[in-house]
Every structure is written in C-alpha cells, then in structure tokens.
PDB file of N, CA and C in Angstrom:
ATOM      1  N   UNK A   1      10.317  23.112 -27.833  1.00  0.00           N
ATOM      2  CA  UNK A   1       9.191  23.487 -26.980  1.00  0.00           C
ATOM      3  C   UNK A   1       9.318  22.801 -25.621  1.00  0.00           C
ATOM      4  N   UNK A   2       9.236  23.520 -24.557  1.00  0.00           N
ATOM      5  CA  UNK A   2       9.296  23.077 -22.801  1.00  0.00           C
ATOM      6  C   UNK A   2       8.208  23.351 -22.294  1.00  0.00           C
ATOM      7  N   UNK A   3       8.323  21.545 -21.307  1.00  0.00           N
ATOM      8  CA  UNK A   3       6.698  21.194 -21.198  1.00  0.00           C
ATOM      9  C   UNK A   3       6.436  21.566 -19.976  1.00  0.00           C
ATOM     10  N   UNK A   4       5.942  22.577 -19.386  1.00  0.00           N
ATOM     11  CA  UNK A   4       6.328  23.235 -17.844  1.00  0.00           C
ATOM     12  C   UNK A   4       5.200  22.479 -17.211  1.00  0.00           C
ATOM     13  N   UNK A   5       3.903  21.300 -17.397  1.00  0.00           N
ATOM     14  CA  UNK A   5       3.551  20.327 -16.774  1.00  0.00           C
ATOM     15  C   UNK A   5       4.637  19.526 -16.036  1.00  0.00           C
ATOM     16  N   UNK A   6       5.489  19.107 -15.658  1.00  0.00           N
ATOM     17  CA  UNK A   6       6.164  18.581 -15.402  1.00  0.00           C
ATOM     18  C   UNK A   6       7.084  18.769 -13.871  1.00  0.00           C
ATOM     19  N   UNK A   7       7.278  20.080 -14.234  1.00  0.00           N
ATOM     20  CA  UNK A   7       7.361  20.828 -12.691  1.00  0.00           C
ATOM     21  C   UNK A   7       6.733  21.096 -11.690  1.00  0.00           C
ATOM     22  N   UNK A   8       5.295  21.349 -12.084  1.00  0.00           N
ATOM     23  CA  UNK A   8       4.174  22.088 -11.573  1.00  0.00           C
ATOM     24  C   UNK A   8       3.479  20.898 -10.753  1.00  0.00           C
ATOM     25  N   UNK A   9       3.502  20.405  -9.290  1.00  0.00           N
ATOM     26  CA  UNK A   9       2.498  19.376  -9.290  1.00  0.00           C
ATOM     27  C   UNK A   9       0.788  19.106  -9.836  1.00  0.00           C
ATOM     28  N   UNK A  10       0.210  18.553  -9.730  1.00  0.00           N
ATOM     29  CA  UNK A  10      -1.083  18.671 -10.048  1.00  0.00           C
ATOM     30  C   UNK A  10      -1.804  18.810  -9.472  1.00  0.00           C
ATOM     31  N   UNK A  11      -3.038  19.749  -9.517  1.00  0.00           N
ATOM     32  CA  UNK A  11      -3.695  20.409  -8.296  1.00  0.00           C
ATOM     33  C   UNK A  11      -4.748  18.996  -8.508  1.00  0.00           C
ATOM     34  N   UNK A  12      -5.373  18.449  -9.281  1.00  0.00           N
ATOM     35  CA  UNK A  12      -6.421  17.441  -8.925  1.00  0.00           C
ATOM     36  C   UNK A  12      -6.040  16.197  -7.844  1.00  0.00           C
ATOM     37  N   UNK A  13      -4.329  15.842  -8.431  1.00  0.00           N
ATOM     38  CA  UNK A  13      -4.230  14.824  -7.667  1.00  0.00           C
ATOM     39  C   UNK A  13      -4.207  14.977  -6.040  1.00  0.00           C
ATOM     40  N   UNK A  14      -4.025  16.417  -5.666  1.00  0.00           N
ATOM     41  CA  UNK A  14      -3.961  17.159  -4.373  1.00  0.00           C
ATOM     42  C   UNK A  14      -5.078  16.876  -4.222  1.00  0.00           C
ATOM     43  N   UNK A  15      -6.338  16.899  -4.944  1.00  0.00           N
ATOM     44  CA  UNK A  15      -7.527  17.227  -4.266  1.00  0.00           C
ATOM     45  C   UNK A  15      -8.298  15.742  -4.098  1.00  0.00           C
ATOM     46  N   UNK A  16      -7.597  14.700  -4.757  1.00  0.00           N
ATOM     47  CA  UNK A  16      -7.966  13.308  -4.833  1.00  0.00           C
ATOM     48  C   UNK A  16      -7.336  12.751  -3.484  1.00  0.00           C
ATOM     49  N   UNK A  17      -5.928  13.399  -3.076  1.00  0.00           N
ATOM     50  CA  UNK A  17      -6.107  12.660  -2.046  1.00  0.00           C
ATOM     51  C   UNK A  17      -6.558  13.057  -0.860  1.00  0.00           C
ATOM     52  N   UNK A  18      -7.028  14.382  -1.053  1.00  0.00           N
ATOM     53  CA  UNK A  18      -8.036  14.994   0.574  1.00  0.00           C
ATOM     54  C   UNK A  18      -9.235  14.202   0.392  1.00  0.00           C
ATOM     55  N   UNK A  19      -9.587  13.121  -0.393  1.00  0.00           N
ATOM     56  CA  UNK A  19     -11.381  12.536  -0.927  1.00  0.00           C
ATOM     57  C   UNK A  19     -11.208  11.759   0.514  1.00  0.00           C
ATOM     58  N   UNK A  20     -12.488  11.499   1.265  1.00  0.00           N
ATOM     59  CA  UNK A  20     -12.248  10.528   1.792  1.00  0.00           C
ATOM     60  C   UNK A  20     -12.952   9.157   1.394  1.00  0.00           C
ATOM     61  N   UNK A  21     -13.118   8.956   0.045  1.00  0.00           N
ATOM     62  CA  UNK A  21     -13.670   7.434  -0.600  1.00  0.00           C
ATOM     63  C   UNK A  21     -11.571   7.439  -0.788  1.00  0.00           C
ATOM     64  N   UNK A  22     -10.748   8.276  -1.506  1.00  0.00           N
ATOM     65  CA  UNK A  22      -9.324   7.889  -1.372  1.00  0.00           C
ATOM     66  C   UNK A  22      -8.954   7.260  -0.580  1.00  0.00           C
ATOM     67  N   UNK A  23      -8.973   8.344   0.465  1.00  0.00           N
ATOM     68  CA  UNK A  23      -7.964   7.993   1.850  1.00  0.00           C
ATOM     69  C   UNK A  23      -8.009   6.639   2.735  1.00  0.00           C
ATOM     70  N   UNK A  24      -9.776   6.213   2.706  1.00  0.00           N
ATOM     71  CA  UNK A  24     -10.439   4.676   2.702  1.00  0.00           C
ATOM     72  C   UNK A  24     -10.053   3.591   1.827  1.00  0.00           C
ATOM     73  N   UNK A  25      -9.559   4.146   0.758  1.00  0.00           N
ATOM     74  CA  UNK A  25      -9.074   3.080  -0.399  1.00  0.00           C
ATOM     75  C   UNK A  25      -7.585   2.649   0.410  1.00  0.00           C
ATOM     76  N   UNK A  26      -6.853   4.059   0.951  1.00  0.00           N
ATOM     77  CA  UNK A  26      -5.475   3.777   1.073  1.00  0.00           C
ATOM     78  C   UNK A  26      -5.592   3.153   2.529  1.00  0.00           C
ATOM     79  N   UNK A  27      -6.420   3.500   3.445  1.00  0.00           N
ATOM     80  CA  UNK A  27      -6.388   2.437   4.568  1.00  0.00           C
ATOM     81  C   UNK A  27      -6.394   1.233   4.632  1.00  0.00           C
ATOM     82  N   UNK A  28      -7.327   0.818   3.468  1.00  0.00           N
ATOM     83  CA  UNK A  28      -7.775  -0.453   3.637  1.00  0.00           C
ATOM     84  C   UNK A  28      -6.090  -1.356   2.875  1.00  0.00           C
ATOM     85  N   UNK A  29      -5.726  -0.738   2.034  1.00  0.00           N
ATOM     86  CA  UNK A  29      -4.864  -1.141   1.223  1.00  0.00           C
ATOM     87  C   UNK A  29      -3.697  -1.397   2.034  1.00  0.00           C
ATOM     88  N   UNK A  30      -3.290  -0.761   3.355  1.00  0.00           N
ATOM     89  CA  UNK A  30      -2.471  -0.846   4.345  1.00  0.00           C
ATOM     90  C   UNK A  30      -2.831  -1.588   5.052  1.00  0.00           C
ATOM     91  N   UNK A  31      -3.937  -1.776   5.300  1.00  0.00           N
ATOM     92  CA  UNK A  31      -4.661  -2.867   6.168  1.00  0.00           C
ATOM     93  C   UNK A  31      -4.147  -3.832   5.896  1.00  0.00           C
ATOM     94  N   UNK A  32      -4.750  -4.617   4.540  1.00  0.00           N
ATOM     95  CA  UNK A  32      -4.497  -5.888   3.888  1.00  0.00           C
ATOM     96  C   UNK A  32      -3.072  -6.107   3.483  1.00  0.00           C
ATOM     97  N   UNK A  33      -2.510  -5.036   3.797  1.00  0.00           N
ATOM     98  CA  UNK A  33      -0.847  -5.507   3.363  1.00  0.00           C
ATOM     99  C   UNK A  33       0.007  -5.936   4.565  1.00  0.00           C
ATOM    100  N   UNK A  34      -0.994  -5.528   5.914  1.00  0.00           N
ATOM    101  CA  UNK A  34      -0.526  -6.267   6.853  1.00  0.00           C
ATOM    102  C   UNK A  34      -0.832  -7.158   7.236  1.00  0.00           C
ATOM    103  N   UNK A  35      -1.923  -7.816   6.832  1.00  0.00           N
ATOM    104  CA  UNK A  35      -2.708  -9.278   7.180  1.00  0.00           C
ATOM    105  C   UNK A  35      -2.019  -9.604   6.270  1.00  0.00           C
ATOM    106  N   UNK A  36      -1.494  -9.843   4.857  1.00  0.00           N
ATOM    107  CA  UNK A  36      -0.512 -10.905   4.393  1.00  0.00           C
ATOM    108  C   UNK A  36       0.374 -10.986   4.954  1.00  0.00           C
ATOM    109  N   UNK A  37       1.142  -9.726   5.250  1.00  0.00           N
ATOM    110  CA  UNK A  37       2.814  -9.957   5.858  1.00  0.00           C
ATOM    111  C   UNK A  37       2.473 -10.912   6.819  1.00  0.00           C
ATOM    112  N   UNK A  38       1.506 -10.680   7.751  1.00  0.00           N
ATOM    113  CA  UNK A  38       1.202 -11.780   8.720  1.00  0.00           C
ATOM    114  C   UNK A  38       1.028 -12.928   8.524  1.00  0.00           C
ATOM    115  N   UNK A  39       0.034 -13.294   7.406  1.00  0.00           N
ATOM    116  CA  UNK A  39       0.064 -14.824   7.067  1.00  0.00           C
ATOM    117  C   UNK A  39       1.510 -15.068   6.245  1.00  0.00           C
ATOM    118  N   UNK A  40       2.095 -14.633   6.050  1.00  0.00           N
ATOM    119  CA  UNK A  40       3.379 -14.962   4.900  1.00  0.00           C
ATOM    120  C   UNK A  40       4.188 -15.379   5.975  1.00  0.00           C
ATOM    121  N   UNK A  41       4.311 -14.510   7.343  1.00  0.00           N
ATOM    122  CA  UNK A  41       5.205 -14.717   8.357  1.00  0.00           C
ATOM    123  C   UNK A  41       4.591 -16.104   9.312  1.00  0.00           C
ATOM    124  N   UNK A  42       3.413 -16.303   9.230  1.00  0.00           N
ATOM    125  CA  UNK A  42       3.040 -17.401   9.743  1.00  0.00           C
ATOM    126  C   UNK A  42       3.054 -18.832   9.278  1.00  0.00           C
ATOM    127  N   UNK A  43       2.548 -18.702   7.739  1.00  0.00           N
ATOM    128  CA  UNK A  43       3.182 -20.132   7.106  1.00  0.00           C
ATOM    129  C   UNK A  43       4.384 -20.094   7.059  1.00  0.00           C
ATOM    130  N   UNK A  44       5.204 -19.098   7.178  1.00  0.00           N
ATOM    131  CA  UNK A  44       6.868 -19.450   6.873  1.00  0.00           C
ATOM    132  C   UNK A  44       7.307 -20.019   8.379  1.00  0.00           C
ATOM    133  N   UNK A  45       6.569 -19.459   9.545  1.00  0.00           N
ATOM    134  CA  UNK A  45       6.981 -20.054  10.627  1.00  0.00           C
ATOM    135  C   UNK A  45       6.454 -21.644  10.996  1.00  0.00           C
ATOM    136  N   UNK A  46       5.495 -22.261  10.850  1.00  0.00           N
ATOM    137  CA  UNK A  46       4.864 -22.896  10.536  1.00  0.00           C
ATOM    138  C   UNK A  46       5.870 -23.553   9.891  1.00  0.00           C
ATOM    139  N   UNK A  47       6.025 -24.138   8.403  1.00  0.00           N
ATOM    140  CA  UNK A  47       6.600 -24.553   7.920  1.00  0.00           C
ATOM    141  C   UNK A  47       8.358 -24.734   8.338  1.00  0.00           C
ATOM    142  N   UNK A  48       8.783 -23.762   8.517  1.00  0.00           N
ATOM    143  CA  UNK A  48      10.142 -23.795   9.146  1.00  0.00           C
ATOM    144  C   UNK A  48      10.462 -24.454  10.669  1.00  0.00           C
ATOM    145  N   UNK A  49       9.328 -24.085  11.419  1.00  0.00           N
ATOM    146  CA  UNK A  49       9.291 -25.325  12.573  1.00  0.00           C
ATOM    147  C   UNK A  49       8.834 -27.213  12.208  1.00  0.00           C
ATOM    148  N   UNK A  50       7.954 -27.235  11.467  1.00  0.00           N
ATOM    149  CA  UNK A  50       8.071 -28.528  11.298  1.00  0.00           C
ATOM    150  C   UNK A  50       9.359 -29.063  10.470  1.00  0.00           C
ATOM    151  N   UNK A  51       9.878 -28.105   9.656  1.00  0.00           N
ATOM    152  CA  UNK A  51      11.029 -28.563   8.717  1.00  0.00           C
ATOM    153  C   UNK A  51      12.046 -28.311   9.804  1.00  0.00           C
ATOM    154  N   UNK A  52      12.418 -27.653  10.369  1.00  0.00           N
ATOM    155  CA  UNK A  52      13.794 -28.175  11.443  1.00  0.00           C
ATOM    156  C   UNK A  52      13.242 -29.434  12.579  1.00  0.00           C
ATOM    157  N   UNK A  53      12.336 -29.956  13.117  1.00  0.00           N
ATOM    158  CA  UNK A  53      12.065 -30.969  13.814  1.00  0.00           C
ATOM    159  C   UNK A  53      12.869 -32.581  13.949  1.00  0.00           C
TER     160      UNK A  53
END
C-alpha cells in the first residue's frame, strides 16, 4: 500500500503560515536569534581582548 500523503504538501501548514499570530512567532524568533549572536559575539570579544592583553 502507497502513502500518497507524502508527496502532496499540506494545505493547513500553507494556511498556518499566512496566520499572522505565525508569522509574529517567526519574527520574533529571528529577532532573538540576533540579539544572542550579538551577545555571544560580544562576550567572546570582550573576553578575547582582555585574554590577549
């Protein structure tokens, strides 16, 4: 037996991501993934300047 789900995308998840409570989830989630990279890049700079001194 062939499971032709599999091929077919899914029309809900299409329609989950036109939501805009989604699309707010995925902003914010991009948001905050750039305020760490930032602090990650800042204690590492931070730290790497006092450690070569």
């Amino acid at each position: 037996m062939s499971d032709k789900s599999h091929d077919t995308p899914n029309p809900l998840l299409e329609d989950e991501r036109k939501n805009p409570v989604y699309r707010l989830g995925q902003a914010v989630a991009g948001f905050m993934l750039l305020v760490w990279a930032g602090v990650l890049a800042l204690v590492f700079f931070l730290v790497f300047r006092f450690w070569l001194n």
